[in-house]
C-alpha atoms as a PDB file:
ATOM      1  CA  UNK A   1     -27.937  45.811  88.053  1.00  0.00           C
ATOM      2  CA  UNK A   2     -28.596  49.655  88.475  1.00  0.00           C
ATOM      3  CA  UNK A   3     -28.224  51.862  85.350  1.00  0.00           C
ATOM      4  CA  UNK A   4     -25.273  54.149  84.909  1.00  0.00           C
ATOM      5  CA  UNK A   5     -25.463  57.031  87.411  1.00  0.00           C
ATOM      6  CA  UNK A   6     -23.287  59.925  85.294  1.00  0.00           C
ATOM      7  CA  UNK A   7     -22.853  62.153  88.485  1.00  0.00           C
ATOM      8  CA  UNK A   8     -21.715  59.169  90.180  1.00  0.00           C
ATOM      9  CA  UNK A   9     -19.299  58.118  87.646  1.00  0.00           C
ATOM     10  CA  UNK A  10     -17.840  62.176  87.373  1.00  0.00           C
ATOM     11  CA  UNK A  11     -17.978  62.133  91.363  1.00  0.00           C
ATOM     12  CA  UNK A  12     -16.332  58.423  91.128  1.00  0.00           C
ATOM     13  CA  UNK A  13     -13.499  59.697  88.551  1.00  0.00           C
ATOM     14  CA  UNK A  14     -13.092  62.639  90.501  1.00  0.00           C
ATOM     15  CA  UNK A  15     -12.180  61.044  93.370  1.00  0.00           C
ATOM     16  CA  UNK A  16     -10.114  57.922  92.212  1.00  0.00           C
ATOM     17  CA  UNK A  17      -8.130  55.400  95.072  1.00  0.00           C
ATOM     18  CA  UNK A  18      -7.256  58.654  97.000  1.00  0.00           C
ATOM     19  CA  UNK A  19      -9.281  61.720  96.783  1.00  0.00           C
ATOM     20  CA  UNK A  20      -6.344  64.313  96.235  1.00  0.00           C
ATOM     21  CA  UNK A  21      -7.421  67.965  95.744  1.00  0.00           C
ATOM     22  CA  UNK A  22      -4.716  67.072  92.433  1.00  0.00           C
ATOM     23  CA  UNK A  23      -7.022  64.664  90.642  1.00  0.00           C
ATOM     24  CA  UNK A  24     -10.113  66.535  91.419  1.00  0.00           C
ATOM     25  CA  UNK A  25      -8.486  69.909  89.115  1.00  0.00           C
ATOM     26  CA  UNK A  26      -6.676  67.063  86.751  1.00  0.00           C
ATOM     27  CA  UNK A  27     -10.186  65.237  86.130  1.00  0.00           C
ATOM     28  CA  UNK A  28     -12.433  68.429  85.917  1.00  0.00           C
ATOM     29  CA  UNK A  29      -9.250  69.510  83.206  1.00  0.00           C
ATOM     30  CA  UNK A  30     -10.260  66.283  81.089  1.00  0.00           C
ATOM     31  CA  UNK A  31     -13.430  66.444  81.323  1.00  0.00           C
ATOM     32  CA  UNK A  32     -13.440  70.452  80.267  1.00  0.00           C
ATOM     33  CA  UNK A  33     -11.065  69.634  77.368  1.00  0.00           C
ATOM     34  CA  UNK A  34     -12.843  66.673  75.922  1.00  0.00           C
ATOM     35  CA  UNK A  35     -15.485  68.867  76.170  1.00  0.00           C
ATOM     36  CA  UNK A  36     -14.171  71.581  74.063  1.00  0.00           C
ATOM     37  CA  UNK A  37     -11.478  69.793  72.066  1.00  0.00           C
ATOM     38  CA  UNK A  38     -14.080  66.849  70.535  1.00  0.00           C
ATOM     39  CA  UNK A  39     -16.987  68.700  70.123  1.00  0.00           C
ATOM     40  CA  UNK A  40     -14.933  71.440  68.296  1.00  0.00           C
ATOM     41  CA  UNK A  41     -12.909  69.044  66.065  1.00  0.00           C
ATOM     42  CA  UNK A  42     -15.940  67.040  65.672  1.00  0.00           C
ATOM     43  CA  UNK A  43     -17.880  69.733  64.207  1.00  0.00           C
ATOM     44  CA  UNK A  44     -15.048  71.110  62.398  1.00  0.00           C
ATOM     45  CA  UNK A  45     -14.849  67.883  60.024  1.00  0.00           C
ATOM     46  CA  UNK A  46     -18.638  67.307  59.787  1.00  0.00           C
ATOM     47  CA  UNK A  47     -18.594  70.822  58.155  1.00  0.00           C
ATOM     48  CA  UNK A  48     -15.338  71.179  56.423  1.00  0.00           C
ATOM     49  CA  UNK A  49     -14.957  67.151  54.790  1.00  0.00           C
ATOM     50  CA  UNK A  50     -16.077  65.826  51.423  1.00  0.00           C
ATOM     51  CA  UNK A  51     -16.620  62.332  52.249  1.00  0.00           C
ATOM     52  CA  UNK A  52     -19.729  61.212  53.785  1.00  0.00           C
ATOM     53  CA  UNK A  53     -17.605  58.806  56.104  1.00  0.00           C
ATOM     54  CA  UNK A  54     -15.514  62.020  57.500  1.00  0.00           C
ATOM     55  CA  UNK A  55     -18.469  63.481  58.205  1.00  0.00           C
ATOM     56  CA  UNK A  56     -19.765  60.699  60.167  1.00  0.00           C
ATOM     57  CA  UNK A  57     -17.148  60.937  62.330  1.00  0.00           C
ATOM     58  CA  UNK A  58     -16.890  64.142  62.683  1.00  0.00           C
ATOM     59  CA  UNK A  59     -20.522  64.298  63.755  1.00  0.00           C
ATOM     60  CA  UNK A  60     -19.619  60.852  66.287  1.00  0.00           C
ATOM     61  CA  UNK A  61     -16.742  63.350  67.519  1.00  0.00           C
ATOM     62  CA  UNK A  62     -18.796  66.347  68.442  1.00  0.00           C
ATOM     63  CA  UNK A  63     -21.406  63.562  69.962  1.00  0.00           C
ATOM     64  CA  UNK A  64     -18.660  62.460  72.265  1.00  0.00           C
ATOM     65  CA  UNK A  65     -17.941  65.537  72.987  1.00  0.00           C
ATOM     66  CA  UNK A  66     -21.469  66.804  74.463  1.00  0.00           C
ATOM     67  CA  UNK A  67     -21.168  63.607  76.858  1.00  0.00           C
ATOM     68  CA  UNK A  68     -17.813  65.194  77.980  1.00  0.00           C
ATOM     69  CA  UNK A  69     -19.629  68.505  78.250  1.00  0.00           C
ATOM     70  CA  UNK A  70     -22.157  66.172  80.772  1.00  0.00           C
ATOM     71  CA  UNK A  71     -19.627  65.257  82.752  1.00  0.00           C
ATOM     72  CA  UNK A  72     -17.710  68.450  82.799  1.00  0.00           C
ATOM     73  CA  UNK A  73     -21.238  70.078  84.180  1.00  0.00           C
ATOM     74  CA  UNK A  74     -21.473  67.694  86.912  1.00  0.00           C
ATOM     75  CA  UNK A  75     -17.564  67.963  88.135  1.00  0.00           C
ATOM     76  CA  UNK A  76     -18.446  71.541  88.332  1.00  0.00           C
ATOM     77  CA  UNK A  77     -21.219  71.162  90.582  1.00  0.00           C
ATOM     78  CA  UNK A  78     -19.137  68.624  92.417  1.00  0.00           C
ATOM     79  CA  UNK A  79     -16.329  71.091  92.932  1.00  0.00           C
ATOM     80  CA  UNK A  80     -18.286  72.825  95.413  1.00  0.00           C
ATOM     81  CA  UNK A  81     -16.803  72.454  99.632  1.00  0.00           C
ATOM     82  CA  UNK A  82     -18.458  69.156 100.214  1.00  0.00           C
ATOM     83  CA  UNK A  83     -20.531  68.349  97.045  1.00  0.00           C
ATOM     84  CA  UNK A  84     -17.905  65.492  96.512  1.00  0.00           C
ATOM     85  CA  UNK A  85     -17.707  64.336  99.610  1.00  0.00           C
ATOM     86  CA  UNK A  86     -21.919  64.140 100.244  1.00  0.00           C
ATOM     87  CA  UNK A  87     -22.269  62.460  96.835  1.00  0.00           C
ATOM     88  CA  UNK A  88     -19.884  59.252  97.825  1.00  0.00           C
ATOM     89  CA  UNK A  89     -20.672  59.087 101.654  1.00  0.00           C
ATOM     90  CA  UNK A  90     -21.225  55.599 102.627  1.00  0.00           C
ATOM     91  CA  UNK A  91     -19.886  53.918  99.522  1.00  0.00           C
ATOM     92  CA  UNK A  92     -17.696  51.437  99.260  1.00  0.00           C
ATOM     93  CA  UNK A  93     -15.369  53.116  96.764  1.00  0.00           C
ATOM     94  CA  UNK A  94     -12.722  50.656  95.431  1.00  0.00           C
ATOM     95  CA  UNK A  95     -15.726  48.559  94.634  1.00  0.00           C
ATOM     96  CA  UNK A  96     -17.562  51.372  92.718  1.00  0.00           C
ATOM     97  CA  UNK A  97     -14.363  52.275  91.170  1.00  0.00           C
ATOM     98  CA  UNK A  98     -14.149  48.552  89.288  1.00  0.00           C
ATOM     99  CA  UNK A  99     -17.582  48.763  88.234  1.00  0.00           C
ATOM    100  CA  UNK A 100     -17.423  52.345  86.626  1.00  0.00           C
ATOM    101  CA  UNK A 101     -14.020  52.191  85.443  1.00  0.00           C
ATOM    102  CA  UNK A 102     -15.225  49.920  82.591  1.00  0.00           C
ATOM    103  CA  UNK A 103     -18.826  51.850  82.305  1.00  0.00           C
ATOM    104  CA  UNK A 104     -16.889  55.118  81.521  1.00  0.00           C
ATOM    105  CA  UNK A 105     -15.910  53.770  78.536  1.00  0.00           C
ATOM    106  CA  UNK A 106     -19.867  54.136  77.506  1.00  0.00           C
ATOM    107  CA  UNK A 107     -18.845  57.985  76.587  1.00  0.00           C
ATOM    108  CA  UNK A 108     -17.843  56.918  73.369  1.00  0.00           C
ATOM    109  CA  UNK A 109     -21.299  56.344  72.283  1.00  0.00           C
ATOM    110  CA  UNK A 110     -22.959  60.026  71.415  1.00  0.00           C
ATOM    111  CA  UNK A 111     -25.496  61.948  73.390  1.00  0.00           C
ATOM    112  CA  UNK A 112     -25.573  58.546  75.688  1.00  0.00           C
ATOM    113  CA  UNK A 113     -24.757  61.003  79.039  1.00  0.00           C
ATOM    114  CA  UNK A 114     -27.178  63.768  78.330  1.00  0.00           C
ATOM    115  CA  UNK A 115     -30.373  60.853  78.100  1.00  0.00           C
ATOM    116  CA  UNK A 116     -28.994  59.086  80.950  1.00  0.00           C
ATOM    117  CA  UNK A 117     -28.483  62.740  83.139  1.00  0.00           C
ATOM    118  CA  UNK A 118     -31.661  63.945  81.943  1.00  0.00           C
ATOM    119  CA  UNK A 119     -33.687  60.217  83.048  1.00  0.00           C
ATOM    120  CA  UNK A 120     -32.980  60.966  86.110  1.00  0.00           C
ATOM    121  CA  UNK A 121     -35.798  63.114  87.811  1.00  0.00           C
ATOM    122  CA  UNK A 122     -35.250  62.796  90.929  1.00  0.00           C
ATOM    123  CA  UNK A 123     -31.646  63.773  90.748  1.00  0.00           C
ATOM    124  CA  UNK A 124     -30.486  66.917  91.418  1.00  0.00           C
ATOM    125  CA  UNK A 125     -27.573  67.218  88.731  1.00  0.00           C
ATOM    126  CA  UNK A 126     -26.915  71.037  88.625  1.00  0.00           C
ATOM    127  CA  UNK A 127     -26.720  71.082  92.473  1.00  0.00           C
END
């Protein structure tokens, strides 16, 4: 089995069953709000709680979050005229879209999306 691809799975998410110009601004939205919204309330109670267990999870928040940032990075460069479209081209999509629909549920462990985007060298994530 191949490893998680995180540009495929933004690209993937992106597009769901029907590719509407909708879900692309609705998913980049998300992805730009988890972004902001966990890392900011994650870092928020790391800093501002008394118990070491708040803290925790404030620091597993903001963790979260910087995946979200990952992915919100990559929908960006995917939101170019035809980025979306090159990056799926030839794949079978409803297939692709059971597999990653329960490997996007890997964002919940932190920093996980900036090793796997980073492992990839011969990627070109930022284009």
């Amino acid at each position: 089995m191949e490893p998680l691809d995180v540009r495929r799975l933004a690209a993937l998410d992106m597009h769901g069953v029907a590719g509407t110009r909708r879900r692309r601004r609705l998913i980049r939205a998300e992805f730009v709000l988890g972004a902001v919204g966990c890392t900011g309330l994650g870092v928020w109670v790391a800093v501002t709680a008394a118990a070491p267990g708040w803290k925790l999870f404030g620091a597993w928040l903001a963790g979260v979050g910087v995946n979200y940032a990952v992915v919100a990075w990559l929908a960006a460069s995917l939101s170019r005229p035809g980025a979306l479209e090159a990056e799926l081209a030839g794949a079978d999509i409803p297939r692709e879209l059971r597999r990653y629909s329960y490997l996007q549920f890997w964002v919940a462990v932190p920093l996980l999306f900036v090793v796997l985007a980073l492992r990839r060298p011969g990627r070109r994530y930022g284009a």
